[in-house]
C-alpha atoms as a PDB file:
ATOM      1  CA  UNK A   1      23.572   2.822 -80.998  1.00  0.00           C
ATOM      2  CA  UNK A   2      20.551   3.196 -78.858  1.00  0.00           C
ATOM      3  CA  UNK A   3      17.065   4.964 -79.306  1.00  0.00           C
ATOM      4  CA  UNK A   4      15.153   6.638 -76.970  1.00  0.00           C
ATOM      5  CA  UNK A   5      11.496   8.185 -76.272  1.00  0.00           C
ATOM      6  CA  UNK A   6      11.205  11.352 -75.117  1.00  0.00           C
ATOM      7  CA  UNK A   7       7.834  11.316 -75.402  1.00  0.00           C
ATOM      8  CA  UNK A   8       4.545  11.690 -76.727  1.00  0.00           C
ATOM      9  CA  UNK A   9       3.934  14.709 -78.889  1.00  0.00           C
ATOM     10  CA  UNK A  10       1.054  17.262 -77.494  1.00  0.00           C
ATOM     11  CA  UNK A  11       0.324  18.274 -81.168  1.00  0.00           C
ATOM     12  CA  UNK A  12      -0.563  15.866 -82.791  1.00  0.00           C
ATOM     13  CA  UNK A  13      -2.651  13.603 -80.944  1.00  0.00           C
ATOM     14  CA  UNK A  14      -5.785  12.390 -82.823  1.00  0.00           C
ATOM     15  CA  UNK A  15      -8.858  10.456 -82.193  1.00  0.00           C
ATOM     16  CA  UNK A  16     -12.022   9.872 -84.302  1.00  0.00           C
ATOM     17  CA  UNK A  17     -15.537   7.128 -84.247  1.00  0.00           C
ATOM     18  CA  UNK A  18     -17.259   6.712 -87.232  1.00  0.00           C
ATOM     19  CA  UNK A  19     -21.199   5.426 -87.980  1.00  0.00           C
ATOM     20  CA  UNK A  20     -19.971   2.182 -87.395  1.00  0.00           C
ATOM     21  CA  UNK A  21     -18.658   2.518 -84.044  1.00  0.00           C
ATOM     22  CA  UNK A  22     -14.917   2.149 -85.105  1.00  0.00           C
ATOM     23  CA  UNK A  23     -12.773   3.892 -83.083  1.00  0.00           C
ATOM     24  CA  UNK A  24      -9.652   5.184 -84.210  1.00  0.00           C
ATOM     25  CA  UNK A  25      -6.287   6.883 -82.587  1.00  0.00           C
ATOM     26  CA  UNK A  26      -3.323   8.443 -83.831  1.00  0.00           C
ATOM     27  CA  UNK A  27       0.076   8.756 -81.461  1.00  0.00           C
ATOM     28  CA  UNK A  28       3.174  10.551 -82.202  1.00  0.00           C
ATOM     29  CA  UNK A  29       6.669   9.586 -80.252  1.00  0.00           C
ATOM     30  CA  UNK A  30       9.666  11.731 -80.294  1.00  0.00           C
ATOM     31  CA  UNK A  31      12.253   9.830 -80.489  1.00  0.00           C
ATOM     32  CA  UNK A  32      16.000  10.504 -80.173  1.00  0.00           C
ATOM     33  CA  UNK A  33      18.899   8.512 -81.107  1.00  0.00           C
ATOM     34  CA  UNK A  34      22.788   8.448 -80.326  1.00  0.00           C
ATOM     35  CA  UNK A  35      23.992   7.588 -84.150  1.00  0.00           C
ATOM     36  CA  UNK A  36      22.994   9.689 -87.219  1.00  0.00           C
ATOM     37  CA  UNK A  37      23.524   6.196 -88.753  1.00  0.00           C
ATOM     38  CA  UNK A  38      20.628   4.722 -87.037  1.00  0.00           C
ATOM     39  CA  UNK A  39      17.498   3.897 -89.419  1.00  0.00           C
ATOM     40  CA  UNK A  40      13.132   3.710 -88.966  1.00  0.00           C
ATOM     41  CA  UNK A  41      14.024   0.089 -87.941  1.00  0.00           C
ATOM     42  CA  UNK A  42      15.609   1.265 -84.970  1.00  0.00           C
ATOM     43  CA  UNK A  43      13.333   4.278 -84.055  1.00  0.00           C
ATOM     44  CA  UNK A  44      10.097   2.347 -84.355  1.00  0.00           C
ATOM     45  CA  UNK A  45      11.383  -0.381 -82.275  1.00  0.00           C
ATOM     46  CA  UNK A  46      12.547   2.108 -79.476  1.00  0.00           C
ATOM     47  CA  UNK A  47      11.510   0.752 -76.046  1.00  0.00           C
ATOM     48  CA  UNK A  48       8.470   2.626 -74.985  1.00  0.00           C
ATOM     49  CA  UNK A  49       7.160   2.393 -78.646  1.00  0.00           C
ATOM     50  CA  UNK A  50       3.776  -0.225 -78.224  1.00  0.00           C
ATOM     51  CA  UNK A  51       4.172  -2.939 -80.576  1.00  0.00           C
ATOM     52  CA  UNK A  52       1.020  -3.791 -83.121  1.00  0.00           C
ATOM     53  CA  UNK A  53      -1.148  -5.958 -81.321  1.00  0.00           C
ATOM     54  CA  UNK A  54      -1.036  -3.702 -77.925  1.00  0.00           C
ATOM     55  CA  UNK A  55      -3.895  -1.848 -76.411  1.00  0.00           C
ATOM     56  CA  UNK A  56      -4.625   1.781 -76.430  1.00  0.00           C
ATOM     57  CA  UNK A  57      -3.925   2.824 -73.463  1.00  0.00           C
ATOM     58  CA  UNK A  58      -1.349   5.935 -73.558  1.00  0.00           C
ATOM     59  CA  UNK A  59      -1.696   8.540 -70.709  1.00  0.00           C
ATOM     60  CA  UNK A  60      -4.802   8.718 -69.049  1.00  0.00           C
ATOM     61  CA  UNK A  61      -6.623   6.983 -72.144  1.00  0.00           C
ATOM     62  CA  UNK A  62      -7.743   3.928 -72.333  1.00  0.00           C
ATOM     63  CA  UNK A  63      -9.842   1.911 -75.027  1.00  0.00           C
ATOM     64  CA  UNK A  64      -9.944  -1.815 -74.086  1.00  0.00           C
ATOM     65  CA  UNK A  65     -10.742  -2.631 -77.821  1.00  0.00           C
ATOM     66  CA  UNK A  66      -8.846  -0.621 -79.870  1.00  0.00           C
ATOM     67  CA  UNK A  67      -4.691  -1.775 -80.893  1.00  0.00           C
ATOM     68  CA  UNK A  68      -2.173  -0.660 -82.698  1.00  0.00           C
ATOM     69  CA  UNK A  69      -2.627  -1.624 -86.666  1.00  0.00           C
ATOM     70  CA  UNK A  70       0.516   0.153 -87.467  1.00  0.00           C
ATOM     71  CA  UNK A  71       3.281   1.966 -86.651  1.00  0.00           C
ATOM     72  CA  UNK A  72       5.467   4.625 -89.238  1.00  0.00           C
ATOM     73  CA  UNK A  73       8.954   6.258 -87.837  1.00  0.00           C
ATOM     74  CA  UNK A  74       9.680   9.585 -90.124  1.00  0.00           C
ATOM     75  CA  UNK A  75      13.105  11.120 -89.320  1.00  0.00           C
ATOM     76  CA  UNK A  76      13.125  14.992 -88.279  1.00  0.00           C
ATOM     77  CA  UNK A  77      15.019  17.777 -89.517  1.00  0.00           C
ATOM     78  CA  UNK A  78      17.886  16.332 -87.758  1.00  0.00           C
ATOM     79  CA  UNK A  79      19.412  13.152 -87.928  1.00  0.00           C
ATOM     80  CA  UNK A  80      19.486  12.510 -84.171  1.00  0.00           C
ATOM     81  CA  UNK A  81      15.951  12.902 -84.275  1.00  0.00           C
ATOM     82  CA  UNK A  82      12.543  10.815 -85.314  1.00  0.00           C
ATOM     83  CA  UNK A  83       8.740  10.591 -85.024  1.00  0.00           C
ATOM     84  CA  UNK A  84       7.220   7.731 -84.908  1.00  0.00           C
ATOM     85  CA  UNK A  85       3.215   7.658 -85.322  1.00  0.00           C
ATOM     86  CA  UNK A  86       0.997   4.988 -83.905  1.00  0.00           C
ATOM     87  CA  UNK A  87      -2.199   3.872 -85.449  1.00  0.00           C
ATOM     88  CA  UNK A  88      -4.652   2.631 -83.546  1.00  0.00           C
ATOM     89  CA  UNK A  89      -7.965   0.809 -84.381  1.00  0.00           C
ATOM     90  CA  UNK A  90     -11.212  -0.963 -83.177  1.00  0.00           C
ATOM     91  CA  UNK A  91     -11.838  -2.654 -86.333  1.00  0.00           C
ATOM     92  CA  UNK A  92      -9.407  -5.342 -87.681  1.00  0.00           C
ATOM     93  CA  UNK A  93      -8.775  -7.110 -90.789  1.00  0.00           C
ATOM     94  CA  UNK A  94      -7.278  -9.790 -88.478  1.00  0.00           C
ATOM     95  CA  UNK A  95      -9.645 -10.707 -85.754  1.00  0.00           C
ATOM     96  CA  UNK A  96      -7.005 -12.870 -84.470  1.00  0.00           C
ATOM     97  CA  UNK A  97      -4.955 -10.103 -83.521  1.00  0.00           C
ATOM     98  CA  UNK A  98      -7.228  -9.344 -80.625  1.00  0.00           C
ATOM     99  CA  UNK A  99      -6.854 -12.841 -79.444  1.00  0.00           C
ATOM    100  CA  UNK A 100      -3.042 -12.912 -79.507  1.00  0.00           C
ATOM    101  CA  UNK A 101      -0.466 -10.618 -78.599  1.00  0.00           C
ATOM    102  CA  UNK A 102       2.159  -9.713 -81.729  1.00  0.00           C
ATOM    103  CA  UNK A 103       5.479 -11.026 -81.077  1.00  0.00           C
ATOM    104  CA  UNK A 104       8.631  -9.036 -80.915  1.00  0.00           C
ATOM    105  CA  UNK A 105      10.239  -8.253 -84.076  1.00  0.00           C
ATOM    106  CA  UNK A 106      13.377  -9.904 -82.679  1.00  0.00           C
ATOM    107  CA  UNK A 107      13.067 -13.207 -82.058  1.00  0.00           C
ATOM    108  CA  UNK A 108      15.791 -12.810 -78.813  1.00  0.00           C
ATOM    109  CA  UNK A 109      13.164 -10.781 -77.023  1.00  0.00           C
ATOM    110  CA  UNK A 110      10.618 -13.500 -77.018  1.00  0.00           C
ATOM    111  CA  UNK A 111       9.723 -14.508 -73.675  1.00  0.00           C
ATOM    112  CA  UNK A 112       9.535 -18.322 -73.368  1.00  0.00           C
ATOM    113  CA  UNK A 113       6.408 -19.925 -73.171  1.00  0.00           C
ATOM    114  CA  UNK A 114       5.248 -23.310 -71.901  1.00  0.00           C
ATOM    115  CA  UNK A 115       3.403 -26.205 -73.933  1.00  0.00           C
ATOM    116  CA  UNK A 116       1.944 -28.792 -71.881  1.00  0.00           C
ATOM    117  CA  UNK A 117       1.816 -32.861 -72.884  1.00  0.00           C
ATOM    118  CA  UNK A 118       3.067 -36.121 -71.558  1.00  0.00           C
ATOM    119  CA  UNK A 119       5.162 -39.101 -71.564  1.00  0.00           C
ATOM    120  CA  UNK A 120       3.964 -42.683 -71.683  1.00  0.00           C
ATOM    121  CA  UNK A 121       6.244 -45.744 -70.410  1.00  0.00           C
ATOM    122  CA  UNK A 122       6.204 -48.832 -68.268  1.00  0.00           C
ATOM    123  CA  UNK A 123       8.418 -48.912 -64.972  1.00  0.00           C
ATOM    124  CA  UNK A 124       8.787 -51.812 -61.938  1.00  0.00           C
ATOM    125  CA  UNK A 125       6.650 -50.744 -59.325  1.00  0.00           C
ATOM    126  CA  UNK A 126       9.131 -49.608 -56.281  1.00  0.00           C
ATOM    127  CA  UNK A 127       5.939 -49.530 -53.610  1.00  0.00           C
ATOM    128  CA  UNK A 128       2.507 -48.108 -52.580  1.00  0.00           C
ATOM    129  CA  UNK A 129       0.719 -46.411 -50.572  1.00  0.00           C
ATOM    130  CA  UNK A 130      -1.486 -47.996 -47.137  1.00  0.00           C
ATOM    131  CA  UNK A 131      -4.202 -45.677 -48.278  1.00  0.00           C
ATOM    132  CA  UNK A 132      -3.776 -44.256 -51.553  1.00  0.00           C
ATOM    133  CA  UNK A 133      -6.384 -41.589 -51.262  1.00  0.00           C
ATOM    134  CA  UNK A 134      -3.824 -40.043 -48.496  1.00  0.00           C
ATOM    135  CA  UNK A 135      -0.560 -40.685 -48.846  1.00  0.00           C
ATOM    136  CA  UNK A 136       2.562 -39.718 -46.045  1.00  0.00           C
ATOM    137  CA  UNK A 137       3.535 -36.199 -46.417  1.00  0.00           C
ATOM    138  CA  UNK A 138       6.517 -37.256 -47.010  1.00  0.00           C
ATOM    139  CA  UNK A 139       5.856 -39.422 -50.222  1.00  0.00           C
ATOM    140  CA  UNK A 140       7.614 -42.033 -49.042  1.00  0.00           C
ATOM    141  CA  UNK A 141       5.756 -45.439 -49.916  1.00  0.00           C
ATOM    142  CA  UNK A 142       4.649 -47.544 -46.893  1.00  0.00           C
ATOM    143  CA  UNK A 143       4.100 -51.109 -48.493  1.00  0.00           C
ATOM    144  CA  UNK A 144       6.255 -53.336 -50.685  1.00  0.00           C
ATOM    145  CA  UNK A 145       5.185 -55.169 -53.583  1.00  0.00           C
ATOM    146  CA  UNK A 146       4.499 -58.635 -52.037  1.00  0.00           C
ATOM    147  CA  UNK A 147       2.977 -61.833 -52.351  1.00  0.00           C
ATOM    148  CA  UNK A 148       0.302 -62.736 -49.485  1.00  0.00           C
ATOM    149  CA  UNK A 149       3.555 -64.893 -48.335  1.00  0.00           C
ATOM    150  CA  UNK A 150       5.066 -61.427 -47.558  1.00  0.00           C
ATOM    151  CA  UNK A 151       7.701 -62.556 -50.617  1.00  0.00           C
ATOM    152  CA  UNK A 152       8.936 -60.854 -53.205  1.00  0.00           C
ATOM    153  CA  UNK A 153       6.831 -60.965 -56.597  1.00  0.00           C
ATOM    154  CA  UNK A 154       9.193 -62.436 -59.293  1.00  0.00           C
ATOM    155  CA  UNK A 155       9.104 -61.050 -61.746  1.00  0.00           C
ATOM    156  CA  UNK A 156       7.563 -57.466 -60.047  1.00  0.00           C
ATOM    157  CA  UNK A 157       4.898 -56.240 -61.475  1.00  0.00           C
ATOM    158  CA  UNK A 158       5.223 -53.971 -64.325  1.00  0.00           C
ATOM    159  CA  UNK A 159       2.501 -50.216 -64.785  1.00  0.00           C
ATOM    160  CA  UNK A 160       1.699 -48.165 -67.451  1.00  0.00           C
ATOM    161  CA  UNK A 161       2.352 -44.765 -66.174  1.00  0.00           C
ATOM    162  CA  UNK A 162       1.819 -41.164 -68.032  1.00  0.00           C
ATOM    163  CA  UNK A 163       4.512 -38.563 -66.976  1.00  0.00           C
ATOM    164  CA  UNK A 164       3.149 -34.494 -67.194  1.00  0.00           C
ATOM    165  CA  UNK A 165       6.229 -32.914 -69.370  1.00  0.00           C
ATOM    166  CA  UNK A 166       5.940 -29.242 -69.336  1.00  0.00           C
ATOM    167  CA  UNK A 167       7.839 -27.782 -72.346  1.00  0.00           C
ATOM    168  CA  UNK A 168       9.288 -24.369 -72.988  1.00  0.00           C
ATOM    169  CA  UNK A 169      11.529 -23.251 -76.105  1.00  0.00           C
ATOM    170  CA  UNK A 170      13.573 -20.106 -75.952  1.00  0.00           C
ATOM    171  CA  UNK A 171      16.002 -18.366 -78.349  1.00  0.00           C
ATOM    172  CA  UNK A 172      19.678 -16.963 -77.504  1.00  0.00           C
ATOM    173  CA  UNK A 173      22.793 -15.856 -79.722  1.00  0.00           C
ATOM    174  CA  UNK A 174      25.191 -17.956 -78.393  1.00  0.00           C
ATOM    175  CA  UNK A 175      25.239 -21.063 -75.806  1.00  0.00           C
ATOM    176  CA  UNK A 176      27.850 -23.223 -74.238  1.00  0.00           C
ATOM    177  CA  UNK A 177      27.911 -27.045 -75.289  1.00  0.00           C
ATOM    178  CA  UNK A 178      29.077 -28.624 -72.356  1.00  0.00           C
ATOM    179  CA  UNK A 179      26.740 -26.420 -69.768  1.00  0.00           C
ATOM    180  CA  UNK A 180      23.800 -27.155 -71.959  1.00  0.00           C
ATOM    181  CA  UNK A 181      24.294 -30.488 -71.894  1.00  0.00           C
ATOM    182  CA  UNK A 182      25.321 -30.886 -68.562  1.00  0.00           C
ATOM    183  CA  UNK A 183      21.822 -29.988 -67.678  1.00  0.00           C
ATOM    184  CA  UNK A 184      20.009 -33.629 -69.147  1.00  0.00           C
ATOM    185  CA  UNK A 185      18.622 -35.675 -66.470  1.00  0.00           C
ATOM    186  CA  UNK A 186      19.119 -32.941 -63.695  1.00  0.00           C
ATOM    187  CA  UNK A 187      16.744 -32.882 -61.164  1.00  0.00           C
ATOM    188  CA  UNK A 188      15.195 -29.422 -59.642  1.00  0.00           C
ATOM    189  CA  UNK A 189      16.832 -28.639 -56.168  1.00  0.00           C
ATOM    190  CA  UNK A 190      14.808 -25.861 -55.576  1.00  0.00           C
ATOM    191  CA  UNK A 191      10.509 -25.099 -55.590  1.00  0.00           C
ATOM    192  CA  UNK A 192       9.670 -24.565 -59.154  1.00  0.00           C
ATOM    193  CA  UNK A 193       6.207 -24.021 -60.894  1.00  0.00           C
ATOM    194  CA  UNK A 194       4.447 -25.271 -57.992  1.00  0.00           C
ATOM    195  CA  UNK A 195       6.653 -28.371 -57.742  1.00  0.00           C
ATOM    196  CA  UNK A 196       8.473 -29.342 -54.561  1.00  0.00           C
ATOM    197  CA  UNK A 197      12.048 -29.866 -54.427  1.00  0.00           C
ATOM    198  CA  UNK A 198      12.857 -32.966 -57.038  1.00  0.00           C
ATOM    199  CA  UNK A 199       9.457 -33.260 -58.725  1.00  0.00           C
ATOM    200  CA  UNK A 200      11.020 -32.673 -62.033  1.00  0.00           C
ATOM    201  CA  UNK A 201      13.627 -34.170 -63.959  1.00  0.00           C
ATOM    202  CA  UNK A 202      14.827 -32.433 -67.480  1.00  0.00           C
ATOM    203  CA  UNK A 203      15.462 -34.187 -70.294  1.00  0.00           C
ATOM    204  CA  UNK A 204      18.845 -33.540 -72.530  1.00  0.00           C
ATOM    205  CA  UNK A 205      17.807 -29.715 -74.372  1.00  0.00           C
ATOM    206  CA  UNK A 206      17.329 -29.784 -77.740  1.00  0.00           C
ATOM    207  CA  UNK A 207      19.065 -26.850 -79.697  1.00  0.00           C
ATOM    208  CA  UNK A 208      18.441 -25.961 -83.626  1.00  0.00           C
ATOM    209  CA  UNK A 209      20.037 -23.366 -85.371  1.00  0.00           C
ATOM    210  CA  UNK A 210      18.019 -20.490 -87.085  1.00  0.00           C
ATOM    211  CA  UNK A 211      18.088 -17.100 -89.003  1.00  0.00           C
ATOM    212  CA  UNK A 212      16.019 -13.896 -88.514  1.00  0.00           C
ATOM    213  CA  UNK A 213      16.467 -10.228 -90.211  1.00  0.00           C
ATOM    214  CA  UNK A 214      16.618  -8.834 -87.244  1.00  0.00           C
ATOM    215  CA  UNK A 215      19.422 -10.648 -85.506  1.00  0.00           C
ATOM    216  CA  UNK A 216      20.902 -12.675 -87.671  1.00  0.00           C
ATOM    217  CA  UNK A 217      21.620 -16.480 -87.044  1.00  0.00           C
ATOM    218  CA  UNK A 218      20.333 -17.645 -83.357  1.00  0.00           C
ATOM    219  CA  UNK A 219      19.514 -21.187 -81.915  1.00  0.00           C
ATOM    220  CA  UNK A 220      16.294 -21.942 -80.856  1.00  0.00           C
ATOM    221  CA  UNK A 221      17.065 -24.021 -77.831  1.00  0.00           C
ATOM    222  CA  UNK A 222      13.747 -27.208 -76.353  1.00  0.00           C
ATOM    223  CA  UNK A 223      13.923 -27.831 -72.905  1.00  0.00           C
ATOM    224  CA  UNK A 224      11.506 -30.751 -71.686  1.00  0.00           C
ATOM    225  CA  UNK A 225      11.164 -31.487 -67.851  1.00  0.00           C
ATOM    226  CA  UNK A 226       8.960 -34.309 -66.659  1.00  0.00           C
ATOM    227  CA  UNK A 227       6.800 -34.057 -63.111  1.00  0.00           C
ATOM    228  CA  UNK A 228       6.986 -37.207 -60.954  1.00  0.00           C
ATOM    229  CA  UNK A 229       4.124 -36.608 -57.936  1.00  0.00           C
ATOM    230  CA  UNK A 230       5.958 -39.073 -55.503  1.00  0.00           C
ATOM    231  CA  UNK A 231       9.901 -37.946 -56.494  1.00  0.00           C
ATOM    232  CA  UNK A 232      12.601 -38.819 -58.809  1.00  0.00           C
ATOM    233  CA  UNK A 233      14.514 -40.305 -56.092  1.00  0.00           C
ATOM    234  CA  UNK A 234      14.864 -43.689 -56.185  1.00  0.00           C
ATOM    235  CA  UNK A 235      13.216 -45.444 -53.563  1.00  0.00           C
ATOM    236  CA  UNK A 236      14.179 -49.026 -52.648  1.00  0.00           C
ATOM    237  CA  UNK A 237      12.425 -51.570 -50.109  1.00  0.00           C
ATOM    238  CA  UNK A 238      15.073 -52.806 -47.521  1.00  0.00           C
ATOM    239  CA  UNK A 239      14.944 -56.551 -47.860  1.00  0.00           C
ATOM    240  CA  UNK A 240      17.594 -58.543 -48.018  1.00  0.00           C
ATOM    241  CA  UNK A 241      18.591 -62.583 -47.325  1.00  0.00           C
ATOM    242  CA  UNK A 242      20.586 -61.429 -44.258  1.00  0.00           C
ATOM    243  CA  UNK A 243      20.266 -59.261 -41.384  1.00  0.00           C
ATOM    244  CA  UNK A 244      23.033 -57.906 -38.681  1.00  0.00           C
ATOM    245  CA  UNK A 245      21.154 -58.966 -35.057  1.00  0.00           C
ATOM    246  CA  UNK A 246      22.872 -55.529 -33.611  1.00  0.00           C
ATOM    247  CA  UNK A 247      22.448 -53.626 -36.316  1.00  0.00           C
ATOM    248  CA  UNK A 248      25.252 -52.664 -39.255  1.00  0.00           C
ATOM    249  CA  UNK A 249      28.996 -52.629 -37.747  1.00  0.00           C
ATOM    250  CA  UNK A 250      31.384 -50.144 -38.675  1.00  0.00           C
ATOM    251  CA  UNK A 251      33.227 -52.518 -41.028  1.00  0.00           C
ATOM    252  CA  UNK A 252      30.648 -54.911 -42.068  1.00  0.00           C
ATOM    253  CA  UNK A 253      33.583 -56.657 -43.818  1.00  0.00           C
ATOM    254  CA  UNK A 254      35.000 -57.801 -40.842  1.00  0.00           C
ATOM    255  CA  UNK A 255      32.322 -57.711 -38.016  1.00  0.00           C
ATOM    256  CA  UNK A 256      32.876 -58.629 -34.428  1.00  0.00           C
ATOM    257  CA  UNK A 257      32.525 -62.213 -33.193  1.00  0.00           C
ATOM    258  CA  UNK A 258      29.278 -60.935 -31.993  1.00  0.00           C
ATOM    259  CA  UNK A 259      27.736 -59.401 -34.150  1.00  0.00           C
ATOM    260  CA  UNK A 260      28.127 -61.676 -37.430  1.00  0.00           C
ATOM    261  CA  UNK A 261      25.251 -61.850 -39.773  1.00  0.00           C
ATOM    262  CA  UNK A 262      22.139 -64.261 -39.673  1.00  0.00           C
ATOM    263  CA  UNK A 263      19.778 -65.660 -42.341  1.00  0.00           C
ATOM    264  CA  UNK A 264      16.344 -67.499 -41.743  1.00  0.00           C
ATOM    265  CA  UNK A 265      15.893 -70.525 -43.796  1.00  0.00           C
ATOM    266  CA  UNK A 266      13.326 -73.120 -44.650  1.00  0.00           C
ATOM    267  CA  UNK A 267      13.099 -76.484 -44.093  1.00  0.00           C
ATOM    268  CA  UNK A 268      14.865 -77.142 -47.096  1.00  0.00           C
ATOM    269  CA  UNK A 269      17.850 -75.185 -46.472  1.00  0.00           C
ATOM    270  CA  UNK A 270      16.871 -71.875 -48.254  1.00  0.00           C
ATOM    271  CA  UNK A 271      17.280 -68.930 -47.180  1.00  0.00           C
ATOM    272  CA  UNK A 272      14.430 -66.342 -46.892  1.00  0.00           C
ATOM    273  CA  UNK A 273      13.868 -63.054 -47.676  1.00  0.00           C
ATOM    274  CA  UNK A 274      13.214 -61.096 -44.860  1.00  0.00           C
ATOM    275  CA  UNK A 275      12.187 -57.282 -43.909  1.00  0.00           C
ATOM    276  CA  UNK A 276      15.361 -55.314 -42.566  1.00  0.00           C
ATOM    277  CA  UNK A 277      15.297 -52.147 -40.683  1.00  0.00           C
ATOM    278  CA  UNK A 278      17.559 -48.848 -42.154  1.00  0.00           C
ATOM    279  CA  UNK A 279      20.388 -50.169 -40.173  1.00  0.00           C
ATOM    280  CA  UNK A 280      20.234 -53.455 -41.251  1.00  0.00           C
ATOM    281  CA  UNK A 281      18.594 -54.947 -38.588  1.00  0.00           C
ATOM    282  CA  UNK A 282      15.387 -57.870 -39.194  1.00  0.00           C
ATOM    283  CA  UNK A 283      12.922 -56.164 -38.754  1.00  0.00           C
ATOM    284  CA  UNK A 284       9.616 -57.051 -37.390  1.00  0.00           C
ATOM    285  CA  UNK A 285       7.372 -54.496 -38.032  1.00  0.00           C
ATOM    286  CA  UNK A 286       4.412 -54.723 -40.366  1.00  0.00           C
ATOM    287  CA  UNK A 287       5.353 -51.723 -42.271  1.00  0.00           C
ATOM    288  CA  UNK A 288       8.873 -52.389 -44.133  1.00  0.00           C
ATOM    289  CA  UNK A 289      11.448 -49.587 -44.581  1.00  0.00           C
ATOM    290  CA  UNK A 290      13.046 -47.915 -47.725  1.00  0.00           C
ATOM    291  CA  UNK A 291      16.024 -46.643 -48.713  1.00  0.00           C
ATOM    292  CA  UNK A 292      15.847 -43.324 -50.292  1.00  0.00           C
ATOM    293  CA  UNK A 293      18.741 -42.415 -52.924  1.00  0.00           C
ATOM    294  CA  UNK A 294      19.217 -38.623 -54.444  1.00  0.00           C
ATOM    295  CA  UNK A 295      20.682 -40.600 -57.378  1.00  0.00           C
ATOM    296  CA  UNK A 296      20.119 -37.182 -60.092  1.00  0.00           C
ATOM    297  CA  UNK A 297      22.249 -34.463 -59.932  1.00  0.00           C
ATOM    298  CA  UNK A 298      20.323 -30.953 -58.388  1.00  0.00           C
ATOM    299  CA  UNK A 299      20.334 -27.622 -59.743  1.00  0.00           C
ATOM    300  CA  UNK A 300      17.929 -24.652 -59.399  1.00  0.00           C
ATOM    301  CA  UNK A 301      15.481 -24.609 -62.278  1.00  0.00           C
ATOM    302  CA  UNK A 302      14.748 -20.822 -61.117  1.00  0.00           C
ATOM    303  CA  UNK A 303      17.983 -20.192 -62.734  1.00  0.00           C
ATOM    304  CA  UNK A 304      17.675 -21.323 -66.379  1.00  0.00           C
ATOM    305  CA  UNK A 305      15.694 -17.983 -66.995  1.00  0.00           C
ATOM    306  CA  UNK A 306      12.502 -19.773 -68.337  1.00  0.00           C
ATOM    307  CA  UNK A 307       9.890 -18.128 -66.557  1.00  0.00           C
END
């Protein structure tokens, strides 16, 4: 049960301008279908048909202000066979259509489109930058959040941050439960939209059922995905109230005699927080180290067909 254009009828090809400047068009497709049960519905929505809302531009012709106003599908002397006839115009009774495409009559053939907004909420702040006007490359931070002691704030300090979300809502017969809702709080494992590997994090899709002449009942199915500049993984300062002189062991539960762990305390018997190195060593730089944890599962967001 398909339809098909043949093509656009020599014959009866029209075109006229008026005193007021309006410029109209008339098209005729030949059409051609594999059931003698198939209706107009079917032979006006024939790929190659334009849809209203589309430019004039069939052939060589071209008329950057005049769209199709309306479309009629009369079947031929057989039943295999139909016309369909294109208006086209340069005046409106809707300006609006010139400023927005028409939609398919389906609502399955809709391409998803993104909305743009945010998210407000308060985190700890993991760490900073030495010069916040240039961060590393890398987007690791470079400084922890310390007293001029060099200790830990407690309690750390709290920001108001505002996360870009990036929405898009798309429409499909069917879906699986479990794979839709395996995809909340995935992170992107692959360049997407101009964001590097694990700038975005999706939040659990939304999916609501709906009905439409055309194809029945559908869902319409929300995804939201938040943009983090620095990453979504979770980055953690390496401090710690002991340190391993020559560096981690193989079994830190049972270290060598010479090798056991060392603290630095006060005079009052309290031990200190100190700086450690990524293998657990004290270190004595001026710049500490973090640990860096790909804590959200990855998948490639060029796969979920949204763009």
């Amino acid at each position: 049960m398909s339809a098909t254009v043949r093509g656009i009828s020599p014959a009866d090809r029209s075109g006229s301008i008026g005193q007021d400047g309006t410029r109209e068009y008339s098209i005729v497709y030949k059409v051609g279908t594999d059931d003698r049960n198939d209706g107009p519905q079917k032979a006006r929505t024939a790929f190659g048909i334009p849809n209203v809302g589309d430019l004039y531009q069939p052939g060589n012709d071209f008329d950057e202000a005049a769209i199709v106003v309306g479309k009629e599908a009369t079947q031929g002397d057989s039943p295999w066979e139909w016309e369909v006839e294109v208006r086209y115009s340069t005046k409106l009774d809707d300006p609006k259509l010139l400023m927005q495409p028409q939609m398919p009559d389906n609502p399955l053939l809709q391409q998803p489109r993104p909305t743009y907004g945010s998210q407000e909420r308060r985190i700890l702040i993991p760490g900073r930058y030495n010069d916040p006007t240039l961060p590393a490359s890398d987007k690791a931070f470079q400084l922890g959040i310390l007293a001029p002691n060099w200790e830990l704030f407690d309690p750390q300090p709290e920001a108001e941050i505002s996360e870009p979300v990036v929405s898009y809502r798309r429409n499909v017969k069917t879906f699986v439960g479990a794979e839709l809702m395996a995809l909340a709080n995935c992170v992107n494992s692959d360049q997407w939209q101009g964001a590097e590997e694990r700038q975005l994090k999706m939040s659990a899709p939304h999916a609501d059922p709906m009905y439409h002449q055309a194809c029945g009942d559908y869902w319409q199915i929300s995804f939201a995905i938040a943009f983090r500049w620095e990453t979504w993984d979770i980055q953690l300062l390496n401090q710690g109230t002991f340190y391993w002189p020559d560096g981690l062991p193989a079994n830190p539960f049972t270290p060598p005699s010479t090798n056991s762990p060392k603290c630095l305390v006060d005079d009052y018997g309290n031990r200190r927080i100190v700086n450690l190195t990524t293998d657990g060593k004290r270190s004595t730089s001026a710049t500490p180290t973090f640990t860096r944890i790909r804590f959200f599962r990855e998948i490639a967001f060029g796969s979920l067909g949204l763009i």
